[in-house]
C-alpha atoms as a PDB file:
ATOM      1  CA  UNK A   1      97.203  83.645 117.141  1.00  0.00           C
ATOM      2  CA  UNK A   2      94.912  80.774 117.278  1.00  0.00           C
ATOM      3  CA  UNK A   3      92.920  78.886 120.102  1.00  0.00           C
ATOM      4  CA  UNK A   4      93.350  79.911 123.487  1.00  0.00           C
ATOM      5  CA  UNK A   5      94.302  83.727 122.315  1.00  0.00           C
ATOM      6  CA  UNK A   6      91.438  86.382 123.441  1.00  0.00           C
ATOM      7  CA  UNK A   7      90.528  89.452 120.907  1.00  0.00           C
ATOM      8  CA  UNK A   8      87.911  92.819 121.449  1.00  0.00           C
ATOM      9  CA  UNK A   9      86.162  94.419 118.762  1.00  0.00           C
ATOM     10  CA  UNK A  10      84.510  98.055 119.536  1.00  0.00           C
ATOM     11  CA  UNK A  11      81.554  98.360 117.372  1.00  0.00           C
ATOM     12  CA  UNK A  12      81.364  95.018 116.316  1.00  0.00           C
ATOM     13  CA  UNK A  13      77.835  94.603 115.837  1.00  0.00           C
ATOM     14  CA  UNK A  14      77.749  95.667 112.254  1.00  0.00           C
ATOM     15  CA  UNK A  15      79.890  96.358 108.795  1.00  0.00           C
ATOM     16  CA  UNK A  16      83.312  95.680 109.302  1.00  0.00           C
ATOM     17  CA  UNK A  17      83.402  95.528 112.891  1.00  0.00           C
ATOM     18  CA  UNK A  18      81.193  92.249 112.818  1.00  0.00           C
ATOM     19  CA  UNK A  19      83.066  90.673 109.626  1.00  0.00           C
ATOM     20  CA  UNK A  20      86.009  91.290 111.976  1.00  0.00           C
ATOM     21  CA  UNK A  21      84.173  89.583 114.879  1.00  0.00           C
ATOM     22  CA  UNK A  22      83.553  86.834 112.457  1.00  0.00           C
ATOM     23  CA  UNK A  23      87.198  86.215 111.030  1.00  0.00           C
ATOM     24  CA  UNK A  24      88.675  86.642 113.780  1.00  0.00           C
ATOM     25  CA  UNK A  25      86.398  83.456 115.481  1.00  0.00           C
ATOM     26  CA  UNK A  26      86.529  81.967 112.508  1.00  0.00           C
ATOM     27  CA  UNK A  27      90.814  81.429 113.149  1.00  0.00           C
ATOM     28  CA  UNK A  28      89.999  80.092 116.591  1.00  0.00           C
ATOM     29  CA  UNK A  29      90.073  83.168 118.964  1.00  0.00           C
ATOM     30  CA  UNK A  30      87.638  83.543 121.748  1.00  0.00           C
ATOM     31  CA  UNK A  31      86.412  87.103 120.334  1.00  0.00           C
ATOM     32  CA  UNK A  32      84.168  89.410 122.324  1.00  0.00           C
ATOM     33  CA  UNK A  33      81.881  91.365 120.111  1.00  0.00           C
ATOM     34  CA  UNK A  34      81.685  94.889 121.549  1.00  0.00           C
ATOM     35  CA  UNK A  35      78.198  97.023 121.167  1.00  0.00           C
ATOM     36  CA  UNK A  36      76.694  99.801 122.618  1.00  0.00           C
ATOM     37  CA  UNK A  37      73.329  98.562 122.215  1.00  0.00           C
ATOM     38  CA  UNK A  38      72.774  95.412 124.084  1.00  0.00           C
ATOM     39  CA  UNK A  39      69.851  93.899 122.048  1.00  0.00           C
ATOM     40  CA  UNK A  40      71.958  94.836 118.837  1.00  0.00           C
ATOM     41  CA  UNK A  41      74.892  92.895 119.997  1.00  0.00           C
ATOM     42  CA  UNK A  42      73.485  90.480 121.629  1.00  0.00           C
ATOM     43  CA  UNK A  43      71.566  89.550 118.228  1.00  0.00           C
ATOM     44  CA  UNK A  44      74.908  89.660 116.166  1.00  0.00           C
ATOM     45  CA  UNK A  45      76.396  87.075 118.576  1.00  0.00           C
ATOM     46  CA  UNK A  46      73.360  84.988 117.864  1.00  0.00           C
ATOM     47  CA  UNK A  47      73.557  85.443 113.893  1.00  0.00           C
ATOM     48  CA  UNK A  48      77.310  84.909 114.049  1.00  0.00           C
ATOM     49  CA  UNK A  49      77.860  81.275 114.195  1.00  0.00           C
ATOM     50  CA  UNK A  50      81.347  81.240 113.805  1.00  0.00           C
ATOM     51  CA  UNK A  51      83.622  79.848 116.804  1.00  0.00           C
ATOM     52  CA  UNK A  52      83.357  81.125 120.367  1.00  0.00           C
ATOM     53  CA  UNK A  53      82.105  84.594 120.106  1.00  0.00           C
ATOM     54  CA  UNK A  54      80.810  86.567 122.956  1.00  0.00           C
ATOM     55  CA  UNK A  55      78.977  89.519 123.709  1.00  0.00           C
ATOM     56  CA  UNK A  56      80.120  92.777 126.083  1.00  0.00           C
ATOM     57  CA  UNK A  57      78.450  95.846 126.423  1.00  0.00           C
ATOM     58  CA  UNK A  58      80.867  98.872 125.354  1.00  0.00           C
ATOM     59  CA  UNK A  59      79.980 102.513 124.460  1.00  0.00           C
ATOM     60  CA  UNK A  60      83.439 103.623 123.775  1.00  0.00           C
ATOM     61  CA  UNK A  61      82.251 107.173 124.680  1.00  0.00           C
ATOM     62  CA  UNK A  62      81.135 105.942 128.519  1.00  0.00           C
ATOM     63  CA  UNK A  63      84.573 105.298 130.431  1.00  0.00           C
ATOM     64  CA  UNK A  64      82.276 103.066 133.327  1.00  0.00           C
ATOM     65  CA  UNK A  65      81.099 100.829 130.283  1.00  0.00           C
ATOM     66  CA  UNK A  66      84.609 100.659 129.053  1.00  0.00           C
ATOM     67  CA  UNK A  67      85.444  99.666 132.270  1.00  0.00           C
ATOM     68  CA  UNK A  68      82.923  97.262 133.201  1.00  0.00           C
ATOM     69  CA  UNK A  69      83.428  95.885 130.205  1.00  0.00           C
ATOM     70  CA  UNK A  70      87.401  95.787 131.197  1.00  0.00           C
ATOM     71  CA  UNK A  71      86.713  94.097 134.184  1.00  0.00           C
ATOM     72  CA  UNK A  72      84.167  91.354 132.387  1.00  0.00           C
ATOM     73  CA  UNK A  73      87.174  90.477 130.141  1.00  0.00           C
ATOM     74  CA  UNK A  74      89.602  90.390 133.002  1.00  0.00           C
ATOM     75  CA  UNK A  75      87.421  87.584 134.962  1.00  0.00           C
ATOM     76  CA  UNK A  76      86.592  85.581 131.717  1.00  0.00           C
ATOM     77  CA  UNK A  77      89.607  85.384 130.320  1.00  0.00           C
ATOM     78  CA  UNK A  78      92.324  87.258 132.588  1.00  0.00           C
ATOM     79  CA  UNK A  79      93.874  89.177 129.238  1.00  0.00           C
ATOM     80  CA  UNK A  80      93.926  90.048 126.010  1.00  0.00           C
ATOM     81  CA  UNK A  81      95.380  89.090 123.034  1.00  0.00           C
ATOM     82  CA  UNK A  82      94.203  91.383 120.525  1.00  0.00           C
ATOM     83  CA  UNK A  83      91.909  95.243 120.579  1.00  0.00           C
ATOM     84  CA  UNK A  84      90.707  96.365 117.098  1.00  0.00           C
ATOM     85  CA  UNK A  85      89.725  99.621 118.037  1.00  0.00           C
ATOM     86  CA  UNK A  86      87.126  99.672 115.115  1.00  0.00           C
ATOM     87  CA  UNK A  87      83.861 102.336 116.463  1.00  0.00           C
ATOM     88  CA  UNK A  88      83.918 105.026 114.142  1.00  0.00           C
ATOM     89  CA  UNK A  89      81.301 107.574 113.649  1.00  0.00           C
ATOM     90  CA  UNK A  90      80.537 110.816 111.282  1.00  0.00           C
ATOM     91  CA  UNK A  91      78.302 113.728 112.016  1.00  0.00           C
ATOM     92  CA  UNK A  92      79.687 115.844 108.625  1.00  0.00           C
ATOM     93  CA  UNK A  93      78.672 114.275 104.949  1.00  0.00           C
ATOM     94  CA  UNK A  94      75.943 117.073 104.880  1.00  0.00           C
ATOM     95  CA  UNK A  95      77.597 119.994 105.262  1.00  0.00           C
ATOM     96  CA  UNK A  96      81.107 120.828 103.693  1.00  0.00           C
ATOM     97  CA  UNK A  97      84.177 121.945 105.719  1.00  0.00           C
ATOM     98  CA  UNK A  98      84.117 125.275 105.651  1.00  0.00           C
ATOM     99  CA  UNK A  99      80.169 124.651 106.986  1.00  0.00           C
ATOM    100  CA  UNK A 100      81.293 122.475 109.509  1.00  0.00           C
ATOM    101  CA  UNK A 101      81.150 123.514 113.489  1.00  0.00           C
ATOM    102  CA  UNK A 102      83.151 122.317 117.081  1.00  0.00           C
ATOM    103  CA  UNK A 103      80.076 120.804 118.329  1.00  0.00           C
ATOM    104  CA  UNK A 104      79.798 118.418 115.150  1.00  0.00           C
ATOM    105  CA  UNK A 105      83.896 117.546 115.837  1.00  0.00           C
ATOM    106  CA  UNK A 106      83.536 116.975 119.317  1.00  0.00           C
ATOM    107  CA  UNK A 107      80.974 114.261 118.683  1.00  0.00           C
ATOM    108  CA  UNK A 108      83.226 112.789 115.838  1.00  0.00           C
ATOM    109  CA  UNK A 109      86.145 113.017 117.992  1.00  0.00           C
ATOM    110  CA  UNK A 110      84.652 111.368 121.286  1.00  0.00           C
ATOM    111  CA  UNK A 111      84.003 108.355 119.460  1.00  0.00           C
ATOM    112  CA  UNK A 112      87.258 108.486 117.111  1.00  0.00           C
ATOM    113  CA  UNK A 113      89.824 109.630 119.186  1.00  0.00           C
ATOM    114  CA  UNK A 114      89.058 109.350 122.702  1.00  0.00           C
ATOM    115  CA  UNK A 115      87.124 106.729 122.832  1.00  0.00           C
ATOM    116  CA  UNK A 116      90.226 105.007 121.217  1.00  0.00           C
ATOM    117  CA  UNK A 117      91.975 106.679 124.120  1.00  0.00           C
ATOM    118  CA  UNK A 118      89.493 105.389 126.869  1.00  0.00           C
ATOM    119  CA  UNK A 119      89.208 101.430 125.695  1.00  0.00           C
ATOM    120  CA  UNK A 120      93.345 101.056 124.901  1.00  0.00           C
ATOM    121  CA  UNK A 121      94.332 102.839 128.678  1.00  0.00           C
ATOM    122  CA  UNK A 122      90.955 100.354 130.181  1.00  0.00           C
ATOM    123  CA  UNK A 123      92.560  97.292 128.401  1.00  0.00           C
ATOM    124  CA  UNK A 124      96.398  97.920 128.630  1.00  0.00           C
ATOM    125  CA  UNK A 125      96.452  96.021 131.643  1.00  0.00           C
ATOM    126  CA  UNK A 126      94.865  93.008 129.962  1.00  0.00           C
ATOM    127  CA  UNK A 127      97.426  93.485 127.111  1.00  0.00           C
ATOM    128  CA  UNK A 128      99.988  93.560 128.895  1.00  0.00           C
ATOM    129  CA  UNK A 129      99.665  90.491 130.234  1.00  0.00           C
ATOM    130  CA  UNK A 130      99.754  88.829 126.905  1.00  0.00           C
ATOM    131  CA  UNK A 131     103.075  88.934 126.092  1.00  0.00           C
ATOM    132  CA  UNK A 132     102.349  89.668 122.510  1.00  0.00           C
ATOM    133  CA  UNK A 133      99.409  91.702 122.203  1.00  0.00           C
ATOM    134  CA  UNK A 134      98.063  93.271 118.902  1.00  0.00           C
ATOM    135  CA  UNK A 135      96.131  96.234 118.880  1.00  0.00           C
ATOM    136  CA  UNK A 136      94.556  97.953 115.272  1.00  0.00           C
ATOM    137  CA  UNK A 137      93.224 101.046 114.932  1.00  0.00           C
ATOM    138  CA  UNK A 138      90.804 101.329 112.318  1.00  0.00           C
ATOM    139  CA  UNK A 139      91.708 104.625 110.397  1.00  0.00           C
ATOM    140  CA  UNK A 140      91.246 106.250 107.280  1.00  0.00           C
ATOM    141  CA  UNK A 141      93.083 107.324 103.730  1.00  0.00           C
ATOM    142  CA  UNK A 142      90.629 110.418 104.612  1.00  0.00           C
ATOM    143  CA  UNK A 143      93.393 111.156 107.252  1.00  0.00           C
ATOM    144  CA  UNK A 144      96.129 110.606 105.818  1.00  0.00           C
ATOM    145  CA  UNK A 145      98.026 114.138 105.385  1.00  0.00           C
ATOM    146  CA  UNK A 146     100.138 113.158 102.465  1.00  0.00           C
ATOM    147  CA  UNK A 147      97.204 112.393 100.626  1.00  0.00           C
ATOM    148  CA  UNK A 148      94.827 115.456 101.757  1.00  0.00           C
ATOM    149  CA  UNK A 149      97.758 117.905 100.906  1.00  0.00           C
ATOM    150  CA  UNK A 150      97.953 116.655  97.303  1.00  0.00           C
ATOM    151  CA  UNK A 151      95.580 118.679  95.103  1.00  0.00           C
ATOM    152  CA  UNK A 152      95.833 115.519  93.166  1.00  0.00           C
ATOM    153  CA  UNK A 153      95.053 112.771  95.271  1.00  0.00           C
ATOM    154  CA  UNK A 154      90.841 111.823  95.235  1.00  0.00           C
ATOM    155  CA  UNK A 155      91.604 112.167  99.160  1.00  0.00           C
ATOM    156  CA  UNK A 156      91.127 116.198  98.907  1.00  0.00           C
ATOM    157  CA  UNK A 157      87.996 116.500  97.280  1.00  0.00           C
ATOM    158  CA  UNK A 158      86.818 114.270  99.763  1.00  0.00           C
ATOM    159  CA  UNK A 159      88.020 115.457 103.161  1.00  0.00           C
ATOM    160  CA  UNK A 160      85.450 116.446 106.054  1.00  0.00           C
ATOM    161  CA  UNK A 161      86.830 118.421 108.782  1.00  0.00           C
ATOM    162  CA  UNK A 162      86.033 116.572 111.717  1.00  0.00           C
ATOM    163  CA  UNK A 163      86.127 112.495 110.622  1.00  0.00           C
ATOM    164  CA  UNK A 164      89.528 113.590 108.323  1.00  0.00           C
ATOM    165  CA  UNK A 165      90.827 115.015 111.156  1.00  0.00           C
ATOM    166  CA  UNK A 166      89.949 113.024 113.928  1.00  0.00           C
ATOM    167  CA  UNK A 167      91.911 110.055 111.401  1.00  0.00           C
ATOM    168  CA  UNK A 168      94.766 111.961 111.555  1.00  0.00           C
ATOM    169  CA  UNK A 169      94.965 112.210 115.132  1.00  0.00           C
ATOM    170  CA  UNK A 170      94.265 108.503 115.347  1.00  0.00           C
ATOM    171  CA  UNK A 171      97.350 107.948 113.054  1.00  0.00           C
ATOM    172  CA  UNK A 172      99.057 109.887 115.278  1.00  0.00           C
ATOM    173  CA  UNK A 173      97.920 107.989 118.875  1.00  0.00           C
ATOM    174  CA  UNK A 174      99.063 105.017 116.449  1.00  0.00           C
ATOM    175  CA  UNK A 175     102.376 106.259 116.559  1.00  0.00           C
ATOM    176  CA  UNK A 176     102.974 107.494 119.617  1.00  0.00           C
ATOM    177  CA  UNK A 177     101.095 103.902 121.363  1.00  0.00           C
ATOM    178  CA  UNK A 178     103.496 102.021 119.137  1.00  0.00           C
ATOM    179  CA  UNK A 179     106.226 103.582 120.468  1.00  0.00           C
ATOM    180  CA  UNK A 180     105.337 103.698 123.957  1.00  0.00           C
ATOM    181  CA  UNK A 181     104.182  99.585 124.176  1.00  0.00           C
ATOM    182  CA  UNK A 182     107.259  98.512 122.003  1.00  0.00           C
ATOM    183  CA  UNK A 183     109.134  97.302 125.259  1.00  0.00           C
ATOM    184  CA  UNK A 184     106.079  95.247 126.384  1.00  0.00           C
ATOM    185  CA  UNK A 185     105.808  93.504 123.226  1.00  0.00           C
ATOM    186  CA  UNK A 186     102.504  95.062 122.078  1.00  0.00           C
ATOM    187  CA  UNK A 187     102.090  95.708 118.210  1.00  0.00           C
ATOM    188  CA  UNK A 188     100.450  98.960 117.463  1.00  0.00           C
ATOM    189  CA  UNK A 189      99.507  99.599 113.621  1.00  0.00           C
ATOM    190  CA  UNK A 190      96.312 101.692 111.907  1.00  0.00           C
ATOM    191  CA  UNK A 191      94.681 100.080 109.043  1.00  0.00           C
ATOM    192  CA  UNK A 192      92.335 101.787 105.819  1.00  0.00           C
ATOM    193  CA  UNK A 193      89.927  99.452 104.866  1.00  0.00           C
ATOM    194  CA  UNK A 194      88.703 100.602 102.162  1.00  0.00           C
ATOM    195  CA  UNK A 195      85.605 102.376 100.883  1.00  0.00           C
ATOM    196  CA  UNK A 196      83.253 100.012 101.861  1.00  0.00           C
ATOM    197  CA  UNK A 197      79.110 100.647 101.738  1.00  0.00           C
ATOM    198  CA  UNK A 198      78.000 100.522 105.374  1.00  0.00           C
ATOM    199  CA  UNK A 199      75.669 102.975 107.219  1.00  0.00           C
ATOM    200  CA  UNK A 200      78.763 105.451 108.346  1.00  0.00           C
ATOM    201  CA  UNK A 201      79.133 106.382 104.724  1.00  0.00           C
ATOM    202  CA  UNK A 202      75.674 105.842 103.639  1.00  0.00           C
ATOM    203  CA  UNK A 203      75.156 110.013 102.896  1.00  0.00           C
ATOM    204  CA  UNK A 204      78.685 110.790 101.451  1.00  0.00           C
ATOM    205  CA  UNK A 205      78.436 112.865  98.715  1.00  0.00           C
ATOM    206  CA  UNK A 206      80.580 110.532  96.495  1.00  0.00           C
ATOM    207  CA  UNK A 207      80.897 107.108  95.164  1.00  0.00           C
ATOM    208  CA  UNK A 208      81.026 104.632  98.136  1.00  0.00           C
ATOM    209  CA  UNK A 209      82.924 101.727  95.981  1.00  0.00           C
ATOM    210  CA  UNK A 210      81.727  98.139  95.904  1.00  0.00           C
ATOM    211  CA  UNK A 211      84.464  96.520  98.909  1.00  0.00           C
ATOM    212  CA  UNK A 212      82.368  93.882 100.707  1.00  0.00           C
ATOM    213  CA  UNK A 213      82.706  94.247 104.255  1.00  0.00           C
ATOM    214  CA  UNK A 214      84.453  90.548 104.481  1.00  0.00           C
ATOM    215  CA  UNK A 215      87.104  92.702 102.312  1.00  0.00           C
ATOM    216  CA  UNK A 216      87.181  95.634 104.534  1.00  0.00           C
ATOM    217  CA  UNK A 217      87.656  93.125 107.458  1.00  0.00           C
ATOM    218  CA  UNK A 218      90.589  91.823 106.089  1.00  0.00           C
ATOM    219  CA  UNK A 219      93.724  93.142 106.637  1.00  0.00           C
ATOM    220  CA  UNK A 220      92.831  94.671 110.116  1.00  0.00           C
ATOM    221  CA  UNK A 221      92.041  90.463 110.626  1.00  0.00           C
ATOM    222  CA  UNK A 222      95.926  89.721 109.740  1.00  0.00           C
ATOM    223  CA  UNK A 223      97.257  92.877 111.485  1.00  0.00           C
ATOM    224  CA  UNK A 224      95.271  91.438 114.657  1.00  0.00           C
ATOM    225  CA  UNK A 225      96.969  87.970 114.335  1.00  0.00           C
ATOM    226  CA  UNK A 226     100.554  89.513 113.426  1.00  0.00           C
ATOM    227  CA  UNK A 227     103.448  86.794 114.154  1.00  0.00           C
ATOM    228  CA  UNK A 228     106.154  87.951 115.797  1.00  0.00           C
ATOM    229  CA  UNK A 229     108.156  89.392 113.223  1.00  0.00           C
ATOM    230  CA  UNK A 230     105.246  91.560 112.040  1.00  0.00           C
ATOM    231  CA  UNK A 231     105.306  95.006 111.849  1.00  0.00           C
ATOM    232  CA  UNK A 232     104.408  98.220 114.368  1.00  0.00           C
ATOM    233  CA  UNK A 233     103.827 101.600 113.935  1.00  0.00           C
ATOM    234  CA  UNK A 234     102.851 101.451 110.525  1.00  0.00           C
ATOM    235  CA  UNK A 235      99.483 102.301 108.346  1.00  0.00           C
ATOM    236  CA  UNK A 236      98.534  99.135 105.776  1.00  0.00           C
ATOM    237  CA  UNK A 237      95.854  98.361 103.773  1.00  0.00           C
ATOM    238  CA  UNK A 238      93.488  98.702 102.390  1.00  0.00           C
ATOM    239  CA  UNK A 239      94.018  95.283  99.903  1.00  0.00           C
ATOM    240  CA  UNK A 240      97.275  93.793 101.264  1.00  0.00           C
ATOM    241  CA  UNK A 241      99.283  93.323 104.332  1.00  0.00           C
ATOM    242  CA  UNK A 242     102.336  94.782 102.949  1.00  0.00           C
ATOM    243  CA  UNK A 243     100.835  98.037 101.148  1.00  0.00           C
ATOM    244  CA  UNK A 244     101.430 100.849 103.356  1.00  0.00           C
ATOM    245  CA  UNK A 245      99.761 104.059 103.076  1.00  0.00           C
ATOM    246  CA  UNK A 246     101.368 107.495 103.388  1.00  0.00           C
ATOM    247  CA  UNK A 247     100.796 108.999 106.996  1.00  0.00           C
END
């Protein structure tokens, strides 16, 4: 994908989302920075000064701002070429599993699983009329069940109940979308980038690593600009576009 070729990013005011924002500009997309907060996003697309970047109003958990925001992409552009469904949130690094409670996973799961839900059915119609449209669901080794069943695997020790398995059932919407969109050309694939410092993970209870955000960014960059020949229905990163983590 290069000039011409349109690309959303949910929660791309900040960390990742907005070093997304920035490569994906950067390669010559028109790229429309989604935030919740207007004066938030609207400052990012100021301090961004990288290639046509725009900013829309999204809350991912409000389906009329996911539409309105549907229907500002529709006019501007009429599609779109690429959705990184990046808004994440969790309510659970102070309390452990066993501590945790429905109301905390409802929260985590309205922003990362059906808000997912409520921006990919808004934009499908946008997609679709691509040709080749990319979406990239930012996920999680936390929610990877191959990982959290190994006693082994650092993955366990770290698990909380609701962002681990809200993950997992964003894997799974991965797989099923792929499926589903395979026909109309649409490339669905989750991506881990990383443990990265941002505000998300700012009170986990262990190390957060030392992955820049321009790191984190990267891979869910290339699996937003796939060729044709790339891959669907698959779960990469965190480093490379060929590593592919265990579902």
């Amino acid at each position: 994908m290069n000039d011409n070729h349109v690309a959303l990013v949910t929660g791309g005011n900040k960390g990742i989302g907005r070093e997304i924002v920035r490569g994906l500009a950067e390669r010559g997309l028109t790229v429309y920075l989604g935030a919740r907060d207007p004066e938030r996003g609207r400052r990012a697309v100021a301090e961004m000064r990288a290639g046509d970047v725009r900013f829309v109003q999204l809350d991912v958990t409000d389906p009329r701002s996911v539409e309105a925001a549907a229907a500002t992409v529709g006019a501007e552009t009429g599609r779109l070429d690429a959705l990184v469904n990046n808004a994440g949130i969790t309510t659970e690094w102070d309390v452990g599993p066993a501590e945790s409670d429905a109301a905390r996973l409802r929260d985590t799961y309205e922003v990362n699983v059906f808000g997912v839900v409520t921006v990919t059915s808004a934009f499908l119609p946008l997609l679709r009329r691509s040709g080749a449209a990319r979406i990239v669901n930012v996920s999680s080794g936390l929610g990877s069940l191959t990982m959290l069943s190994d006693p082994a695997s650092p993955v366990a020790g770290r698990a909380a109940l609701g962002y681990s398995s809200s993950k997992a059932a964003l894997n799974a919407l991965t797989l099923v979308y792929a499926a589903a969109l395979r026909a109309d050309g649409i490339k669905v694939n989750a991506v881990s980038p990383g443990m990265v410092p941002t505000d998300q993970n700012a009170a986990a209870p262990f190390p957060r690593g030392d992955r820049t955000t321009a790191e984190g960014a990267a891979v869910p960059i290339l699996l937003a600009t796939l060729p044709e020949d790339g891959p669907t229905g698959t779960f990469r990163g965190p480093d490379t576009l060929t590593e592919t983590i265990p579902w």
